[in-house]
C-alpha atoms as a PDB file:
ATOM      1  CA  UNK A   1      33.757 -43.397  24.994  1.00  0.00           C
ATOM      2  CA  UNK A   2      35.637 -45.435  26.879  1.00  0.00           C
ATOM      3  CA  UNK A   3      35.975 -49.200  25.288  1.00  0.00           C
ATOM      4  CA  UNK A   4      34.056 -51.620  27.709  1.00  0.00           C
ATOM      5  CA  UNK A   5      37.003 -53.007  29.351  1.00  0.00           C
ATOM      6  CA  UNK A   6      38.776 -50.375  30.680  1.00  0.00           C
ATOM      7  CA  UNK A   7      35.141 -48.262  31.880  1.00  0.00           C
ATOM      8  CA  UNK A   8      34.748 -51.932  33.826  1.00  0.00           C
ATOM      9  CA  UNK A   9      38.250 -51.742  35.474  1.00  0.00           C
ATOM     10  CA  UNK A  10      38.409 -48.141  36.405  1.00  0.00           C
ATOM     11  CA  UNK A  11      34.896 -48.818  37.784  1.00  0.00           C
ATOM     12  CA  UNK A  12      35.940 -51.473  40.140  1.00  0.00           C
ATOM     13  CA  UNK A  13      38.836 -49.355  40.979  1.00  0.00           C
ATOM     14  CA  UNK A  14      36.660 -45.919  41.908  1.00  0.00           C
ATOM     15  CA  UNK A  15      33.832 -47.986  43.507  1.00  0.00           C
ATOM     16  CA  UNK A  16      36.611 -50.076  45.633  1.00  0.00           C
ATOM     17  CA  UNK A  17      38.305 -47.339  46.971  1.00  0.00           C
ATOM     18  CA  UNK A  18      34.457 -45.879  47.704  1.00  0.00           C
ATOM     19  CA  UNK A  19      33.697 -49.495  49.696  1.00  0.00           C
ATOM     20  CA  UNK A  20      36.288 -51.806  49.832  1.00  0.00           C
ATOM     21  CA  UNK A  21      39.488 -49.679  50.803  1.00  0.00           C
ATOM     22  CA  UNK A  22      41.347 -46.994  50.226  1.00  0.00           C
ATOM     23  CA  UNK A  23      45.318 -46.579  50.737  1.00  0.00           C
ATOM     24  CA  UNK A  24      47.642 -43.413  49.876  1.00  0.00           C
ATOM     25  CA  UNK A  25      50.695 -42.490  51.777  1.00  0.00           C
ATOM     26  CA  UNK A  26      48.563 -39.641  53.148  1.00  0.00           C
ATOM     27  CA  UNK A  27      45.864 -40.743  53.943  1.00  0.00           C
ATOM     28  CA  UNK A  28      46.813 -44.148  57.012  1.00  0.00           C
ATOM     29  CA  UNK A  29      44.964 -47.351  57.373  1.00  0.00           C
ATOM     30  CA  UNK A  30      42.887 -48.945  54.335  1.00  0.00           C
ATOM     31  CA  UNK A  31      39.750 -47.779  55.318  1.00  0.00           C
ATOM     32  CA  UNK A  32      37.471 -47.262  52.125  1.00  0.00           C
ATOM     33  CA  UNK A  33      36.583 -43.610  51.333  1.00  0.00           C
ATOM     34  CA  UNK A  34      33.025 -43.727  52.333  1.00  0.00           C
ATOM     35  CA  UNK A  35      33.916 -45.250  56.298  1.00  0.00           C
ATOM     36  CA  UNK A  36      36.779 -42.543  56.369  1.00  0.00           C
ATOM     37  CA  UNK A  37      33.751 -39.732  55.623  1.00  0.00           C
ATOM     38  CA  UNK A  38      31.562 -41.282  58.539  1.00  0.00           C
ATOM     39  CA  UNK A  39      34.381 -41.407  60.792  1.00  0.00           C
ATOM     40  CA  UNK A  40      35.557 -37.946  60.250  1.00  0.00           C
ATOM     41  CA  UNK A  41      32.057 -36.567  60.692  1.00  0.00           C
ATOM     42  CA  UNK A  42      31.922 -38.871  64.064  1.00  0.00           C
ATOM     43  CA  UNK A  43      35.164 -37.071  65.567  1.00  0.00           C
ATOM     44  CA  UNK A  44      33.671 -33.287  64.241  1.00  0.00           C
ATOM     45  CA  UNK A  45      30.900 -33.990  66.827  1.00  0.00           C
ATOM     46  CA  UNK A  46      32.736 -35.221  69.494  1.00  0.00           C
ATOM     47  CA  UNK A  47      33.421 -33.019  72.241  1.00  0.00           C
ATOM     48  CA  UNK A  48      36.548 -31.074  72.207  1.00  0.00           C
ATOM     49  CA  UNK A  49      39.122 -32.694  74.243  1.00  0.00           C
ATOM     50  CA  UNK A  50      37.066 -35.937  73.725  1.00  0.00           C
ATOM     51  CA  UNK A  51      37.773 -36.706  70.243  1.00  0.00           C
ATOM     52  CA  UNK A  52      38.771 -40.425  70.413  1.00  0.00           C
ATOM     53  CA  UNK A  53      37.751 -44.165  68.883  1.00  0.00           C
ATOM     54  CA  UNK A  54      35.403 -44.405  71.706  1.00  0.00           C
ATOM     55  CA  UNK A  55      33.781 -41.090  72.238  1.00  0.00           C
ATOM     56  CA  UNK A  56      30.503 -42.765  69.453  1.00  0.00           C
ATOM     57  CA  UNK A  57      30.516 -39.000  68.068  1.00  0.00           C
ATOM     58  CA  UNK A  58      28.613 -38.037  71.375  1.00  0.00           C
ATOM     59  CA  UNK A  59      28.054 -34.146  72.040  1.00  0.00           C
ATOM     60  CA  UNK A  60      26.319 -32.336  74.299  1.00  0.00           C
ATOM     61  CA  UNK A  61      22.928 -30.515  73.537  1.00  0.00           C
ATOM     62  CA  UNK A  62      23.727 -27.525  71.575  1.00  0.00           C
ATOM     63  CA  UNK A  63      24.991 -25.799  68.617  1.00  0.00           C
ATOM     64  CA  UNK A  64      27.289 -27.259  66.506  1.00  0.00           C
ATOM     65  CA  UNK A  65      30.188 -26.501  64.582  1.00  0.00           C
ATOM     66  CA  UNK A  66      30.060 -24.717  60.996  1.00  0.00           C
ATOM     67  CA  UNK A  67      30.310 -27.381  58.273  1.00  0.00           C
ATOM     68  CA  UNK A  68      29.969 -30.254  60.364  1.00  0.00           C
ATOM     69  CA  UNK A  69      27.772 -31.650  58.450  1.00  0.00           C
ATOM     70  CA  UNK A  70      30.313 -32.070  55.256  1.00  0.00           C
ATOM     71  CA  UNK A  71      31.346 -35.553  55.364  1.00  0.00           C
ATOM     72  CA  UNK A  72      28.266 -37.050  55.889  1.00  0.00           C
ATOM     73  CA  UNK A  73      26.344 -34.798  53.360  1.00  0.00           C
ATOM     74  CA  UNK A  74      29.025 -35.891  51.021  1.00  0.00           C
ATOM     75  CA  UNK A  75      28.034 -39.775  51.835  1.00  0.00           C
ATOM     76  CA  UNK A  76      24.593 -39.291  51.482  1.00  0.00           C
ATOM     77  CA  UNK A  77      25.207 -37.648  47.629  1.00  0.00           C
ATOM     78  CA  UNK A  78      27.512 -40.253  46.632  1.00  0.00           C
ATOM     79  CA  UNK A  79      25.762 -43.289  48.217  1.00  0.00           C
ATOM     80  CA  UNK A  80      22.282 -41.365  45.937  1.00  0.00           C
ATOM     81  CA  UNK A  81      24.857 -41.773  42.894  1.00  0.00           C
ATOM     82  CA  UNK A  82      25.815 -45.434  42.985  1.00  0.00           C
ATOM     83  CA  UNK A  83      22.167 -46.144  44.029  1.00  0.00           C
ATOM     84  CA  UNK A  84      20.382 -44.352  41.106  1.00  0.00           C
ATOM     85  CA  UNK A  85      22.649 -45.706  38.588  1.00  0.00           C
ATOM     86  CA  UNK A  86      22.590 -49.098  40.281  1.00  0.00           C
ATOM     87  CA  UNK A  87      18.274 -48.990  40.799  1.00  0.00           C
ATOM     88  CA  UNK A  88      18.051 -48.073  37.241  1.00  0.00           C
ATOM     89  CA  UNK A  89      20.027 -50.492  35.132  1.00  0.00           C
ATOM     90  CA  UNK A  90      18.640 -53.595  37.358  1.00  0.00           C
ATOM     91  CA  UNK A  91      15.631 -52.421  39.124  1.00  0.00           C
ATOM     92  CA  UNK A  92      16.286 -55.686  40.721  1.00  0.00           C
ATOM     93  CA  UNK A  93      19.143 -54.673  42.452  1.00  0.00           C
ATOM     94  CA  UNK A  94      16.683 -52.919  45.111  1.00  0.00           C
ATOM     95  CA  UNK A  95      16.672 -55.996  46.772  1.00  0.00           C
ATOM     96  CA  UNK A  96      20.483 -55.662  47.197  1.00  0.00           C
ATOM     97  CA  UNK A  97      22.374 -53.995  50.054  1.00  0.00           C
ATOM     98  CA  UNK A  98      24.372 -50.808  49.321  1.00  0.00           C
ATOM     99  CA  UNK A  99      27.437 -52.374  48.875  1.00  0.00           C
ATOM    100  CA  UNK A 100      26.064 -55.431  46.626  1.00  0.00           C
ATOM    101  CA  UNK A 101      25.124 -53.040  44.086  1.00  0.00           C
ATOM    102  CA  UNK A 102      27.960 -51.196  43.707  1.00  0.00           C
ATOM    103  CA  UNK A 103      30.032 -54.193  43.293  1.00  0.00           C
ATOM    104  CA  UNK A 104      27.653 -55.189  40.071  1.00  0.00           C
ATOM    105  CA  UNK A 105      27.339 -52.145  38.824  1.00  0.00           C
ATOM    106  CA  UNK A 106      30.768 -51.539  36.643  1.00  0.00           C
ATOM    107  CA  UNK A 107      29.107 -55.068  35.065  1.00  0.00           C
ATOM    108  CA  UNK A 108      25.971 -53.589  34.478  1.00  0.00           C
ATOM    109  CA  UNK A 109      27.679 -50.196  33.163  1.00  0.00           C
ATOM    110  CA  UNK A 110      29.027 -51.742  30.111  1.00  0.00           C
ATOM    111  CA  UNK A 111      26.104 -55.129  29.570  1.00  0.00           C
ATOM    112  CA  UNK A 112      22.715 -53.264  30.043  1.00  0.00           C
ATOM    113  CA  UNK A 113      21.143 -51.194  26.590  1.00  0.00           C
ATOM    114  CA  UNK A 114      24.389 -52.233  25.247  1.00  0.00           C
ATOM    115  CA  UNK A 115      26.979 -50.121  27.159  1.00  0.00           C
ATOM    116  CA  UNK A 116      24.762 -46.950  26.223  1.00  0.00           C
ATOM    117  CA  UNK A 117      25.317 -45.871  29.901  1.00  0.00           C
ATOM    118  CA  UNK A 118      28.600 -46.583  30.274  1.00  0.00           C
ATOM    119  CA  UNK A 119      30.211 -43.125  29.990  1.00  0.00           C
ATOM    120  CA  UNK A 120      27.291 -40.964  31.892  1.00  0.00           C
ATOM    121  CA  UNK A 121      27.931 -44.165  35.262  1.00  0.00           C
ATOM    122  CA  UNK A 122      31.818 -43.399  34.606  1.00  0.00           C
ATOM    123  CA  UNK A 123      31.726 -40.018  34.660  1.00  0.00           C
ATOM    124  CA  UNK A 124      29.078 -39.742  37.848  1.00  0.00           C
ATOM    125  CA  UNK A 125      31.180 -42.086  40.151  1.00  0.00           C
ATOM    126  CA  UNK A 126      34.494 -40.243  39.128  1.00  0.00           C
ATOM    127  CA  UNK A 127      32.845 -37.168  40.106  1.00  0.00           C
ATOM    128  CA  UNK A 128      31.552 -38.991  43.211  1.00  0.00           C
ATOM    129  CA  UNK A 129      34.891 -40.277  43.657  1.00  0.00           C
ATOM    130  CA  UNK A 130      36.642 -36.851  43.893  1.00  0.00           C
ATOM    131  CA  UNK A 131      33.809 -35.451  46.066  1.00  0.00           C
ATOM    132  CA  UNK A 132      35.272 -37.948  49.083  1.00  0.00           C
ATOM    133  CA  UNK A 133      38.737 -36.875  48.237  1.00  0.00           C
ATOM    134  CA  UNK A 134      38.083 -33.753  48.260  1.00  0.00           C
ATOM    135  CA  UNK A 135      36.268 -33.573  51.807  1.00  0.00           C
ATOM    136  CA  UNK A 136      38.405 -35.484  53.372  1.00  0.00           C
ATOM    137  CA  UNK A 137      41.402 -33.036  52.045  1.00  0.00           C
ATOM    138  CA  UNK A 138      43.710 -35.713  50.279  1.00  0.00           C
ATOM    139  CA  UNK A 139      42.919 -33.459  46.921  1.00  0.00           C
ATOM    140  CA  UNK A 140      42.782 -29.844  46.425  1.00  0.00           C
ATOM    141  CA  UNK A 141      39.305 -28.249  45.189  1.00  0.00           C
ATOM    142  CA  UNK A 142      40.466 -26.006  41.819  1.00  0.00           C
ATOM    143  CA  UNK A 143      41.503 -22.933  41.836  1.00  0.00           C
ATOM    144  CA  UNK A 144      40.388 -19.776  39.519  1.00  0.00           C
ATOM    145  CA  UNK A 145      42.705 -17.503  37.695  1.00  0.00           C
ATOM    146  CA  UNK A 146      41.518 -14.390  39.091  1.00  0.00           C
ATOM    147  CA  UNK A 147      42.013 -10.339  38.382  1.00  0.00           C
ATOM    148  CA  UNK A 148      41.764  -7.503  36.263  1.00  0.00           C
ATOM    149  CA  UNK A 149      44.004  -9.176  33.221  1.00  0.00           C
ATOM    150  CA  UNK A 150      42.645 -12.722  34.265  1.00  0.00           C
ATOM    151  CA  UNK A 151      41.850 -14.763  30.829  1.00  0.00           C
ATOM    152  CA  UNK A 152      38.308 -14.748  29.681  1.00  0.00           C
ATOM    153  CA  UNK A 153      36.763 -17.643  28.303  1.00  0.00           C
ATOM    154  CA  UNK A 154      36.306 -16.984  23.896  1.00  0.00           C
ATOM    155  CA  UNK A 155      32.915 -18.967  24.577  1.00  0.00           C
ATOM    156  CA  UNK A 156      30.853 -16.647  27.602  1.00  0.00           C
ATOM    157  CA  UNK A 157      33.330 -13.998  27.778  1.00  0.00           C
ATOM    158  CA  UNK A 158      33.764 -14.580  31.897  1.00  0.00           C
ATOM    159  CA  UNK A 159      36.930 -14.480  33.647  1.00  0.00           C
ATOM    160  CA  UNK A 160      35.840 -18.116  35.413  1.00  0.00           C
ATOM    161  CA  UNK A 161      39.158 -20.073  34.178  1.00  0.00           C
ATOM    162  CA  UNK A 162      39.745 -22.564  36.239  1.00  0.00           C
ATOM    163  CA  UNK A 163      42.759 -25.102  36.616  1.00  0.00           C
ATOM    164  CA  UNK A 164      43.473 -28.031  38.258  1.00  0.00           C
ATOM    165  CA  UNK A 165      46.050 -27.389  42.051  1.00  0.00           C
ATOM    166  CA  UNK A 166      46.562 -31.531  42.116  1.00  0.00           C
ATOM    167  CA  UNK A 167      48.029 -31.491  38.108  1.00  0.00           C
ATOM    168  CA  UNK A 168      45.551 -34.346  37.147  1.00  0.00           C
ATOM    169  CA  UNK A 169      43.890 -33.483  34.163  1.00  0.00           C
ATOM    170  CA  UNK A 170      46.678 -30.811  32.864  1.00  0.00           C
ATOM    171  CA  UNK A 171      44.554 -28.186  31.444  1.00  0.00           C
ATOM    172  CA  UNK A 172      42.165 -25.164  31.765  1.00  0.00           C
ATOM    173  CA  UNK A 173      38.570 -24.992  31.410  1.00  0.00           C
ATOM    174  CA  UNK A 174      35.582 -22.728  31.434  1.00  0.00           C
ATOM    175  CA  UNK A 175      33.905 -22.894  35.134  1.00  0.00           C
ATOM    176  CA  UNK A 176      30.861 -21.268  34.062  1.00  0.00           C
ATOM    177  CA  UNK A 177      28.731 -24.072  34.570  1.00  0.00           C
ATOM    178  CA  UNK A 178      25.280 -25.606  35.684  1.00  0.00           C
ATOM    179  CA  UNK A 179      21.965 -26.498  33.728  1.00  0.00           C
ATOM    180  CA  UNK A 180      21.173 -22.793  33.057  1.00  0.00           C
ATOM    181  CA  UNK A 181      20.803 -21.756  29.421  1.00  0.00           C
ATOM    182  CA  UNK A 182      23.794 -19.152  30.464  1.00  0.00           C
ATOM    183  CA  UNK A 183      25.824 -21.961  31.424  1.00  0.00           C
ATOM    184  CA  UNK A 184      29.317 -22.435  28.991  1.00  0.00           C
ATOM    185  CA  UNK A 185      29.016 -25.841  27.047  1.00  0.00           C
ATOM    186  CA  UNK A 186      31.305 -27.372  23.979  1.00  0.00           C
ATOM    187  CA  UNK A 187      27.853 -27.366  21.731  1.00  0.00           C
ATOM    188  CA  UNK A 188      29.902 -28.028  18.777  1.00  0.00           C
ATOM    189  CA  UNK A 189      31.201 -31.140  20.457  1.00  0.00           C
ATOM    190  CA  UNK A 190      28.043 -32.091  22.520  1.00  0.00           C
ATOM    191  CA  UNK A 191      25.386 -31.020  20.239  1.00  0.00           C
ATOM    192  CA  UNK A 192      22.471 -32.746  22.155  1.00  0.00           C
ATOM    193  CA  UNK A 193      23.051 -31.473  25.184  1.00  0.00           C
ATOM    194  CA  UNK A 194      20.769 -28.943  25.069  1.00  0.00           C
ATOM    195  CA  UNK A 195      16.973 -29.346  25.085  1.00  0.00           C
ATOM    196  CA  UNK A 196      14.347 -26.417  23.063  1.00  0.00           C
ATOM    197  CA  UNK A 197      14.629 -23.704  25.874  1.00  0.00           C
ATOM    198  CA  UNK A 198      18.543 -23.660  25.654  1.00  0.00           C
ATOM    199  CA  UNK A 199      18.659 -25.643  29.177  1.00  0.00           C
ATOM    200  CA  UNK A 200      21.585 -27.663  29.525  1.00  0.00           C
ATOM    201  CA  UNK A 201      20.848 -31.247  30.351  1.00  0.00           C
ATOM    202  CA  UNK A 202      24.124 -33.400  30.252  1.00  0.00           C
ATOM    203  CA  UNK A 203      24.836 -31.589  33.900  1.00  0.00           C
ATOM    204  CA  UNK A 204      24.084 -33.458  37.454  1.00  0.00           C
ATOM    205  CA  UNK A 205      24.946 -30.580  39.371  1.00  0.00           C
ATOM    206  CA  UNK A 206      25.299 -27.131  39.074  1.00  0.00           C
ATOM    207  CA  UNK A 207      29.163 -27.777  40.250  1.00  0.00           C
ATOM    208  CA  UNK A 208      29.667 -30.357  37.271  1.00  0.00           C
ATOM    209  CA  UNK A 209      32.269 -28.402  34.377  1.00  0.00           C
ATOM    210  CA  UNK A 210      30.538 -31.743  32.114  1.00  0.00           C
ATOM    211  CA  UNK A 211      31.425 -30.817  28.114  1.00  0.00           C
ATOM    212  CA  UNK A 212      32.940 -27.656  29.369  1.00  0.00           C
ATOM    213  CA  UNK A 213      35.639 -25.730  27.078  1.00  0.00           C
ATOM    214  CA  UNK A 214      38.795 -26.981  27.846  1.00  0.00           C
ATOM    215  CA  UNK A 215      42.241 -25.192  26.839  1.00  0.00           C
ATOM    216  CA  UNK A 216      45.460 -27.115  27.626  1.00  0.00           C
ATOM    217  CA  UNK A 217      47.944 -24.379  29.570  1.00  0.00           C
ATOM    218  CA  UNK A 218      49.866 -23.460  26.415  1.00  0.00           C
ATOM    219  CA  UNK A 219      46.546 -21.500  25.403  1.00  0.00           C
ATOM    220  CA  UNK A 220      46.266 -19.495  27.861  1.00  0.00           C
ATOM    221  CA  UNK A 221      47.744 -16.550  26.614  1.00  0.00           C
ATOM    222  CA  UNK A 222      45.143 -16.852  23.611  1.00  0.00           C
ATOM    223  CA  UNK A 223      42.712 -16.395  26.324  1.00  0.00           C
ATOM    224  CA  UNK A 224      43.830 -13.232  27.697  1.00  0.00           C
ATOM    225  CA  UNK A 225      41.247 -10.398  27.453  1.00  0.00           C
ATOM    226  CA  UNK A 226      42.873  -7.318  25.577  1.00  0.00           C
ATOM    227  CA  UNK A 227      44.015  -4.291  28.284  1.00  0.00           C
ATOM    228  CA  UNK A 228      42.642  -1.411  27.603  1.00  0.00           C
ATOM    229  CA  UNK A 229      44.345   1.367  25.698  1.00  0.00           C
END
């Protein structure tokens, strides 16, 4: 777990970029993440030929475009994120606006039931975090290492590897993941994750790798399944 301190600060950093502004050499402007999501579902429905500041995302009757919806589906999960989180450590901070709340809540993170929340709100709002980068294509979703002599995991025994195109995190790690009982989890790091029927619970999503087995890229060779004879 992260010491108080430093969950607060890269709190305030993720939830800035999320509301207050957001600045890469990539990506123009300082618009925060969550504007440049509304935006870019705004100029997906705006009429070809049309797509400007001013067209208000208007578009005649009809149907629309495959995946349009992305960015603003997107929002909507990571707005739900901050909210929960925020809702349930101060169930006064209904009364808040959106924005309100996610400013307080890297404070209430690491002061309410003694910080005992701090790592589950860290980890939700990096994954929330990513989610905008990754629609809005200033990161690159991971890839799988794919094929017959692909590496297996030594957990599950499936060839779902997967590794990291942006170089972030520097290692491999089992994608077989979700709440199912099938699902590969580190149990001998994260014993309690795991409730009677074998159900994983430490999972938001079935997309979250959470307490997944992790193999830095030296180890991947130890991986490998054995060819056949």
């Amino acid at each position: 777990m992260q010491p108080p301190a430093s969950a607060t600060l890269e709190l305030d950093h993720l939830l800035g970029e999320l509301y207050r502004g957001f600045s890469a050499a990539d990506a123009p402007g300082v618009l925060p993440l969550l504007e440049r999501l509304t935006r870019s579902y705004l100029f997906q429905l705006a009429p070809a030929g049309g797509r400007d500041e001013n067209s208000g995302g208007r578009r005649p009757p009809g149907p629309r475009p495959p995946g349009h919806d992305g960015p603003m589906l997107a929002r909507d999960e990571i707005e739900a994120v901050v909210d929960w989180w925020a809702y349930y450590l101060a169930p006064g901070a209904r009364q808040m606006s959106r924005v309100q709340a996610a400013e307080l809540l890297p404070t209430l993170a690491v002061q309410q039931r003694a910080g005992e929340f701090a790592g589950e709100v860290l980890h939700d709002v990096q994954s929330a975090h990513r989610v905008a980068l990754l629609v809005l294509g200033l990161e690159t979703a991971p890839g799988t290492l794919q094929g017959r002599d692909a590496p297996r995991c030594l957990h599950c025994h499936k060839q779902r590897i997967m590794f990291d195109r942006n170089a972030t995190l520097g290692d491999v790690w089992c994608g077989n993941s979700g709440w199912e009982s099938t699902a590969c989890h580190d149990d001998a790091r994260w014993p309690d994750c795991r409730d009677e029927t074998g159900v994983i619970h430490c999972r938001r999503s079935a997309r979250s790798v959470r307490h997944a087995y992790r193999w830095d890229h030296a180890s991947l060779p130890l991986l490998a399944p054995a060819r056949p004879a």
